[in-house]
C-alpha atoms as a PDB file:
ATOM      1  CA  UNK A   1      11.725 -10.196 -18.496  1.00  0.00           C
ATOM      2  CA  UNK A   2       9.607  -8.815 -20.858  1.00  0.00           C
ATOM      3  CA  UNK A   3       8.118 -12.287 -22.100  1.00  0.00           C
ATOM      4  CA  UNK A   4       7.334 -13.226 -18.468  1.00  0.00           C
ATOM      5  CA  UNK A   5       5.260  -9.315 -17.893  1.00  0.00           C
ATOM      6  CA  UNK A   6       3.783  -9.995 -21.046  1.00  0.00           C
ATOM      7  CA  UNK A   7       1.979 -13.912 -19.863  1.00  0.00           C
ATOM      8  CA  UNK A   8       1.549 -11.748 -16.486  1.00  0.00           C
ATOM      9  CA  UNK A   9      -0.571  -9.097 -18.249  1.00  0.00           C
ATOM     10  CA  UNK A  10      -2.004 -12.052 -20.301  1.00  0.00           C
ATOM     11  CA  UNK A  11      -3.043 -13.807 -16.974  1.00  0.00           C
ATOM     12  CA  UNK A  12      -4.517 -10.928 -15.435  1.00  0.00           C
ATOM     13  CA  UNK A  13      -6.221 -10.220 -18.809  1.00  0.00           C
ATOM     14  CA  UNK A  14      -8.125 -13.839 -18.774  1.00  0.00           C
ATOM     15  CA  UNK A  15      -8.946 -13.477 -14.852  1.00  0.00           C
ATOM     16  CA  UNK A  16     -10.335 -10.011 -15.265  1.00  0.00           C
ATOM     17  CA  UNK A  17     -12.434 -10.854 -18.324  1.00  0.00           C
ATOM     18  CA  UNK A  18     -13.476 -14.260 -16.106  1.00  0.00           C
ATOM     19  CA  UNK A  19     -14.073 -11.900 -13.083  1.00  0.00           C
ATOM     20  CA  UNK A  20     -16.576  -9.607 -15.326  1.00  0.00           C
ATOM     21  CA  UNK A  21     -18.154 -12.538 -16.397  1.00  0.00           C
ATOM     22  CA  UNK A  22     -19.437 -13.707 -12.557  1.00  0.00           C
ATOM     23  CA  UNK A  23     -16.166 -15.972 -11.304  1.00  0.00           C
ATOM     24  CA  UNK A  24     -15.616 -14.883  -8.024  1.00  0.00           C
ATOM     25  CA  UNK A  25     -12.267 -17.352  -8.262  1.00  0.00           C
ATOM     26  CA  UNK A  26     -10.668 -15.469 -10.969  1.00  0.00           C
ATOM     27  CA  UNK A  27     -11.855 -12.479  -8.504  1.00  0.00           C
ATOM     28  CA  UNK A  28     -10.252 -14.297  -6.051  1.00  0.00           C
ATOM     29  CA  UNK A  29      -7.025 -14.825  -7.739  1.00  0.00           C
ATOM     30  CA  UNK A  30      -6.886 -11.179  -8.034  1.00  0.00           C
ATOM     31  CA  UNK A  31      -7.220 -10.197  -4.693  1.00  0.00           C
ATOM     32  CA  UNK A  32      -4.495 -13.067  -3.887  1.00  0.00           C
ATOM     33  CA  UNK A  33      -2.064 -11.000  -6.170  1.00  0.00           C
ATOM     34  CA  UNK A  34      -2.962  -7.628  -5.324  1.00  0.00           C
ATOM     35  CA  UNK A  35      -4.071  -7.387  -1.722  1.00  0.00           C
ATOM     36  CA  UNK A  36      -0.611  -7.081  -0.617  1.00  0.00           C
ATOM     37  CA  UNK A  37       0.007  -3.938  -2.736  1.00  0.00           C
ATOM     38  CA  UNK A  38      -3.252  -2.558  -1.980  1.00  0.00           C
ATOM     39  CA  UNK A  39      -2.587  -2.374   1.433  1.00  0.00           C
ATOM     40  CA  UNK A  40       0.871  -0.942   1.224  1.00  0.00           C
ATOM     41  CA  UNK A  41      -0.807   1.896  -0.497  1.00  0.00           C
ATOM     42  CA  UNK A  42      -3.285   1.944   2.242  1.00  0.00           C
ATOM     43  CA  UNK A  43      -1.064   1.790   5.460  1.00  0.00           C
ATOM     44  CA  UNK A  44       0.706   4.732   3.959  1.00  0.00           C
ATOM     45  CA  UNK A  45      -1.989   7.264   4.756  1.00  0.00           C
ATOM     46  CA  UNK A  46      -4.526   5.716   7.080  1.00  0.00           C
ATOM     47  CA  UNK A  47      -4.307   4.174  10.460  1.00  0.00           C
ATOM     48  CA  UNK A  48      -3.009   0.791  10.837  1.00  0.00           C
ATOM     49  CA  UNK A  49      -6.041  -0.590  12.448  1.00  0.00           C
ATOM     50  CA  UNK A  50      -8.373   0.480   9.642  1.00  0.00           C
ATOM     51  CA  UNK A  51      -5.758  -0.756   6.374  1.00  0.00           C
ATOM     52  CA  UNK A  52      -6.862  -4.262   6.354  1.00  0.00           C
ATOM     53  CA  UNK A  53     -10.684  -3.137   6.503  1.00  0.00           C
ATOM     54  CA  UNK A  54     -10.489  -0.689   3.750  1.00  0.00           C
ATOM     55  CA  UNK A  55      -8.492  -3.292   1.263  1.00  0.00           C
ATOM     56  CA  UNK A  56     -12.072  -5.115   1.617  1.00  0.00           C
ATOM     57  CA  UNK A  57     -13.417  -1.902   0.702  1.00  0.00           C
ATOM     58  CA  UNK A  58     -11.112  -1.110  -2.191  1.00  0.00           C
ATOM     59  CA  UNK A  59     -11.524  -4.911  -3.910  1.00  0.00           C
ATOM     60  CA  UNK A  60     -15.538  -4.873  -3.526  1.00  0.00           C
ATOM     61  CA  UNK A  61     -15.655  -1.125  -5.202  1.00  0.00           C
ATOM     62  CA  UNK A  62     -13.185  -2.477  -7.591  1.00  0.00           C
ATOM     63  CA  UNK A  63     -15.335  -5.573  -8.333  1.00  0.00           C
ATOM     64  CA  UNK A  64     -18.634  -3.236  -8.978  1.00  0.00           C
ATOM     65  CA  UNK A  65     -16.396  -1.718 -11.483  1.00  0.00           C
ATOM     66  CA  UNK A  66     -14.844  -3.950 -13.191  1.00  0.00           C
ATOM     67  CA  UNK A  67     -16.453  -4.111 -16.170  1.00  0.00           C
ATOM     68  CA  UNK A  68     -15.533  -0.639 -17.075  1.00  0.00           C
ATOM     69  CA  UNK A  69     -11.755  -1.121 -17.028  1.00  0.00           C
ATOM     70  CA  UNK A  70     -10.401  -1.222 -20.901  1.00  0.00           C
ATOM     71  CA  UNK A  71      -7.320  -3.224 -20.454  1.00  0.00           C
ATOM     72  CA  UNK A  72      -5.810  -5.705 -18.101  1.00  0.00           C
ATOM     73  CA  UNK A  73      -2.638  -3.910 -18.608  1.00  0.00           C
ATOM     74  CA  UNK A  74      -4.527  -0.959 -16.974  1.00  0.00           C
ATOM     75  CA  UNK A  75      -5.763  -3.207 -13.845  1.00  0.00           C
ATOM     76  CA  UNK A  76      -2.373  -2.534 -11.478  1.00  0.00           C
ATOM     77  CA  UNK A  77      -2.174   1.165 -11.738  1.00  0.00           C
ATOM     78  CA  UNK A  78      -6.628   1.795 -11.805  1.00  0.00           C
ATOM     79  CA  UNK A  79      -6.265  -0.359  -8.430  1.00  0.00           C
ATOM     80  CA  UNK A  80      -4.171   1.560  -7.014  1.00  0.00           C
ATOM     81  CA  UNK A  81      -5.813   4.667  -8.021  1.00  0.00           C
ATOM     82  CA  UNK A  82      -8.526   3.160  -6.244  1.00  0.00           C
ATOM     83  CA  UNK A  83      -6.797   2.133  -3.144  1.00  0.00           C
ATOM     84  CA  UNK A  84      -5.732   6.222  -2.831  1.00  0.00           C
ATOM     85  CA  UNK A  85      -8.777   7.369  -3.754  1.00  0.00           C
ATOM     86  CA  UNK A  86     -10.894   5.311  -0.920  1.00  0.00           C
ATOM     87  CA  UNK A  87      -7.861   6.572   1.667  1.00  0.00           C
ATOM     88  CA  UNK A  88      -8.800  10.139   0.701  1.00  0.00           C
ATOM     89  CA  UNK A  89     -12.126   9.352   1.450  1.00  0.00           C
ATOM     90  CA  UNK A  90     -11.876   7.591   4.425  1.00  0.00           C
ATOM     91  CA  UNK A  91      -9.734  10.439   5.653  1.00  0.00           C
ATOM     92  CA  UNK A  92     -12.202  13.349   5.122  1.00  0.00           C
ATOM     93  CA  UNK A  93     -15.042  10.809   6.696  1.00  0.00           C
ATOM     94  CA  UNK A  94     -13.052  10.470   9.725  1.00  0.00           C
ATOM     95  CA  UNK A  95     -12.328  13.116  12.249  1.00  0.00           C
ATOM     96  CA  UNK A  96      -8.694  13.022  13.704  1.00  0.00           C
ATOM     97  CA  UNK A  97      -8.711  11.670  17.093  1.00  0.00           C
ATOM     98  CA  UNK A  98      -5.971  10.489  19.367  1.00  0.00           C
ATOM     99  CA  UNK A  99      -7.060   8.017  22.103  1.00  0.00           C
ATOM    100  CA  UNK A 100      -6.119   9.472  25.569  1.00  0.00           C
ATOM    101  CA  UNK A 101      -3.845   7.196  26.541  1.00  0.00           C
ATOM    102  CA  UNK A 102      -1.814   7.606  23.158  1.00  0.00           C
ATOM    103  CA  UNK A 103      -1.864  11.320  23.937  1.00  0.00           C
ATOM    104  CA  UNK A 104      -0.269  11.422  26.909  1.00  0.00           C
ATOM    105  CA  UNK A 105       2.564   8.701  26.401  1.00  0.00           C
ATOM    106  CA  UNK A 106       3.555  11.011  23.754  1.00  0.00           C
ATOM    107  CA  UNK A 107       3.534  13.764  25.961  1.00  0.00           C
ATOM    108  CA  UNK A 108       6.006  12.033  28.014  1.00  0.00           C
ATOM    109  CA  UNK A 109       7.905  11.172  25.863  1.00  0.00           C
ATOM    110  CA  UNK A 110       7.590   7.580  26.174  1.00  0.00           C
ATOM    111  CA  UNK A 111       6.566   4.697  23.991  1.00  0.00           C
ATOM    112  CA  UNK A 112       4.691   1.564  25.257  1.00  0.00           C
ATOM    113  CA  UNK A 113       6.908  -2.251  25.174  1.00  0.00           C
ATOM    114  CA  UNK A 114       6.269  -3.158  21.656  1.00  0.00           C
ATOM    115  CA  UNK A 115       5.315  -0.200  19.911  1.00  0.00           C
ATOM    116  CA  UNK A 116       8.668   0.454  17.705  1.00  0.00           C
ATOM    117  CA  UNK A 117       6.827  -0.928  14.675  1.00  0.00           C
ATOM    118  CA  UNK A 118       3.726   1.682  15.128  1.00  0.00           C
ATOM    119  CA  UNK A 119       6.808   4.268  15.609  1.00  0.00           C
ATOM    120  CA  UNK A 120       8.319   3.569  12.878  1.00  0.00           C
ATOM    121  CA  UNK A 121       5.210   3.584  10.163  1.00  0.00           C
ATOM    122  CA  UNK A 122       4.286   6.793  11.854  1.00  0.00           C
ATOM    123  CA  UNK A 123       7.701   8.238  10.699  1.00  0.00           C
ATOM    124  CA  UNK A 124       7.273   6.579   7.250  1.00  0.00           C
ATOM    125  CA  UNK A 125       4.445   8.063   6.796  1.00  0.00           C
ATOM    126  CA  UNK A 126       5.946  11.662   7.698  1.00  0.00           C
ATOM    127  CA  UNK A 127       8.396  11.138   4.265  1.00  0.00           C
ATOM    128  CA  UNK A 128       7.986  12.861   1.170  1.00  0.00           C
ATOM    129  CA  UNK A 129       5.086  10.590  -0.432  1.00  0.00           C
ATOM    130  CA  UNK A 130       7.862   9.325  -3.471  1.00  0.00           C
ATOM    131  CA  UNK A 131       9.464   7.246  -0.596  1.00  0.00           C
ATOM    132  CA  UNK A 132       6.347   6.124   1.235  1.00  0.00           C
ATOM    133  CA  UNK A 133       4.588   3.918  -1.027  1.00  0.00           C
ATOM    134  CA  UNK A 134       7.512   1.404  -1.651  1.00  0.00           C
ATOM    135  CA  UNK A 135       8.755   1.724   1.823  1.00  0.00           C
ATOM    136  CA  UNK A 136       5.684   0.532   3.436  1.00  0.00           C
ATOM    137  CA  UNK A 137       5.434  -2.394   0.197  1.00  0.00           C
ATOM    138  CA  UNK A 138       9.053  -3.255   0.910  1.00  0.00           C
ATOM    139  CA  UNK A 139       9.478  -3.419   4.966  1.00  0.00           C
ATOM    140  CA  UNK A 140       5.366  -4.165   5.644  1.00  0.00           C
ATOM    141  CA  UNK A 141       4.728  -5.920   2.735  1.00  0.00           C
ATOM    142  CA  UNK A 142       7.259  -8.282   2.361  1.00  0.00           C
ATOM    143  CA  UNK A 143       7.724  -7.391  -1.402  1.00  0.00           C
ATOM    144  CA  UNK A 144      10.684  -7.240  -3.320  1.00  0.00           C
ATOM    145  CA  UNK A 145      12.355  -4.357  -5.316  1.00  0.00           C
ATOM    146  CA  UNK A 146      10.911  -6.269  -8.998  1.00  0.00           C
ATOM    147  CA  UNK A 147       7.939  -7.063  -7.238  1.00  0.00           C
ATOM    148  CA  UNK A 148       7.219  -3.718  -6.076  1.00  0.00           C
ATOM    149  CA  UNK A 149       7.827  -2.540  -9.595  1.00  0.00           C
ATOM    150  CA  UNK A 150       5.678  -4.922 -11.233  1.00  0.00           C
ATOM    151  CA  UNK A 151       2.700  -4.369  -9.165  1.00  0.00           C
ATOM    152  CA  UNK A 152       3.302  -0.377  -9.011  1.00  0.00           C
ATOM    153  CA  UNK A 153       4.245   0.444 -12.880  1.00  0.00           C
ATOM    154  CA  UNK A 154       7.186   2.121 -11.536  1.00  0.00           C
ATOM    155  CA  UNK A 155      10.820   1.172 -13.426  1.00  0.00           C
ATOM    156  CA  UNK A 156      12.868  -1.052 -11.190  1.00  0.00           C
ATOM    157  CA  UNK A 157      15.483   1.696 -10.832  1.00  0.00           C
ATOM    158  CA  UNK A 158      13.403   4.316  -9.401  1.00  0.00           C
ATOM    159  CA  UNK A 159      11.982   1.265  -6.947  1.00  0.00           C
ATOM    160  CA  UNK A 160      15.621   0.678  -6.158  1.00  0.00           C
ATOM    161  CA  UNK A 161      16.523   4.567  -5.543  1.00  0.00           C
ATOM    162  CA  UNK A 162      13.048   4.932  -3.671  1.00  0.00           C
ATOM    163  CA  UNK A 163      14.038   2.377  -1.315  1.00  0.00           C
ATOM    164  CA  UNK A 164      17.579   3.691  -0.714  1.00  0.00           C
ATOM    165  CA  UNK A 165      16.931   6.997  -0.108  1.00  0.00           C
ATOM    166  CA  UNK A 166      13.853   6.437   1.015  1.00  0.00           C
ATOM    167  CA  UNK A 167      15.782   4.428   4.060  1.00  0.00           C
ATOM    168  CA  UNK A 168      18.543   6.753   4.970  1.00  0.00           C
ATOM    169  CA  UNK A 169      15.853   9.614   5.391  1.00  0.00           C
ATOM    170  CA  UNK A 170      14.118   6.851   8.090  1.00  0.00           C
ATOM    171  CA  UNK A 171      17.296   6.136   9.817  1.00  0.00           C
ATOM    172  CA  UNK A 172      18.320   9.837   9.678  1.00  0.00           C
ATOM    173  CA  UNK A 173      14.706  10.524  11.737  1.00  0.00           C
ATOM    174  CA  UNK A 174      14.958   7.502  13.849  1.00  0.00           C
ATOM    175  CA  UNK A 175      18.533   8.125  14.754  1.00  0.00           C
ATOM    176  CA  UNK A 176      16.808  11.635  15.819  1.00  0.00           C
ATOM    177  CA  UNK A 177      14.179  10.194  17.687  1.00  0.00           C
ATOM    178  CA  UNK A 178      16.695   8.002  19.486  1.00  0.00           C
ATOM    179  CA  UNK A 179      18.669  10.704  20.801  1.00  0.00           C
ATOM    180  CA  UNK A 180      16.600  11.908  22.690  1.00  0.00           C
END
């Protein structure tokens, strides 16, 4: 496993240094590997609507920046730093508003045909933020438990306890919700 991290690092290493150089391909090929992680970390703490937006966001700042990242083992985790950081910002840009119609379906306690998914981010996003992240990567994402490591830094284990606890807490507060 390590050998195979290791060429991984090594790719990433040659595209980054290719990206710096002007080749929007190798940038390409970055964004093809990442965007899916990027926007995990995204649909955590903004609206679904405005996730696939602000990865654009995140990869263009990252691109300006590029050059001053030291190592290509560094790239994953300063992405993802970015990724947060432009969510914090978008966040204290934005002012909170719910659309009228929202408003008063949740009022009545009803949900619209279709809308379980929306529901169910919503409540993922309510969890304590060590089970968000690789929720959202996991049942949004598509990802698996090593892939969600790889691209997060975090050791498989705590990826595979994240997502276990991480889903009894959802069914515990959608077995709530359903109850009622």
């Amino acid at each position: 496993m390590m050998s195979w991290l290791a060429t991984e690092v090594d790719e990433d290493d040659s595209l980054i240094r290719a990206a710096v150089s002007g080749d929007r391909g190798a940038f390409g090929e970055l964004y093809v590997r990442y965007a899916r992680m990027v926007h995990g970390i995204l649909l955590v703490r903004v609206p679904h609507g405005d996730a696939e937006d602000l990865v654009q966001d995140v990869f263009m700042s990252a691109m300006r920046q590029l050059r001053g990242l030291r190592t290509a083992a560094a790239f994953r985790g300063w992405l993802a730093a970015i990724a947060r950081n432009r969510a914090v910002d978008y966040l204290r840009a934005s002012r909170r508003t719910t659309p009228l119609d929202e408003e008063i379906t949740r009022k009545q306690g009803m949900r619209p045909a279709g809308q379980d998914s929306l529901v169910v981010l919503d409540l993922i996003r309510q969890l304590p933020e060590a089970y968000r992240e690789t929720l959202i990567l996991r049942l949004v994402e598509g990802l698996t438990g090593p892939e969600i490591a790889e691209q997060t830094g975090l050791a498989p284990d705590s990826v595979r306890v994240n997502l276990c606890r991480g889903m009894k807490m959802l069914r515990e507060v959608w077995g709530g919700m359903q109850g009622k």
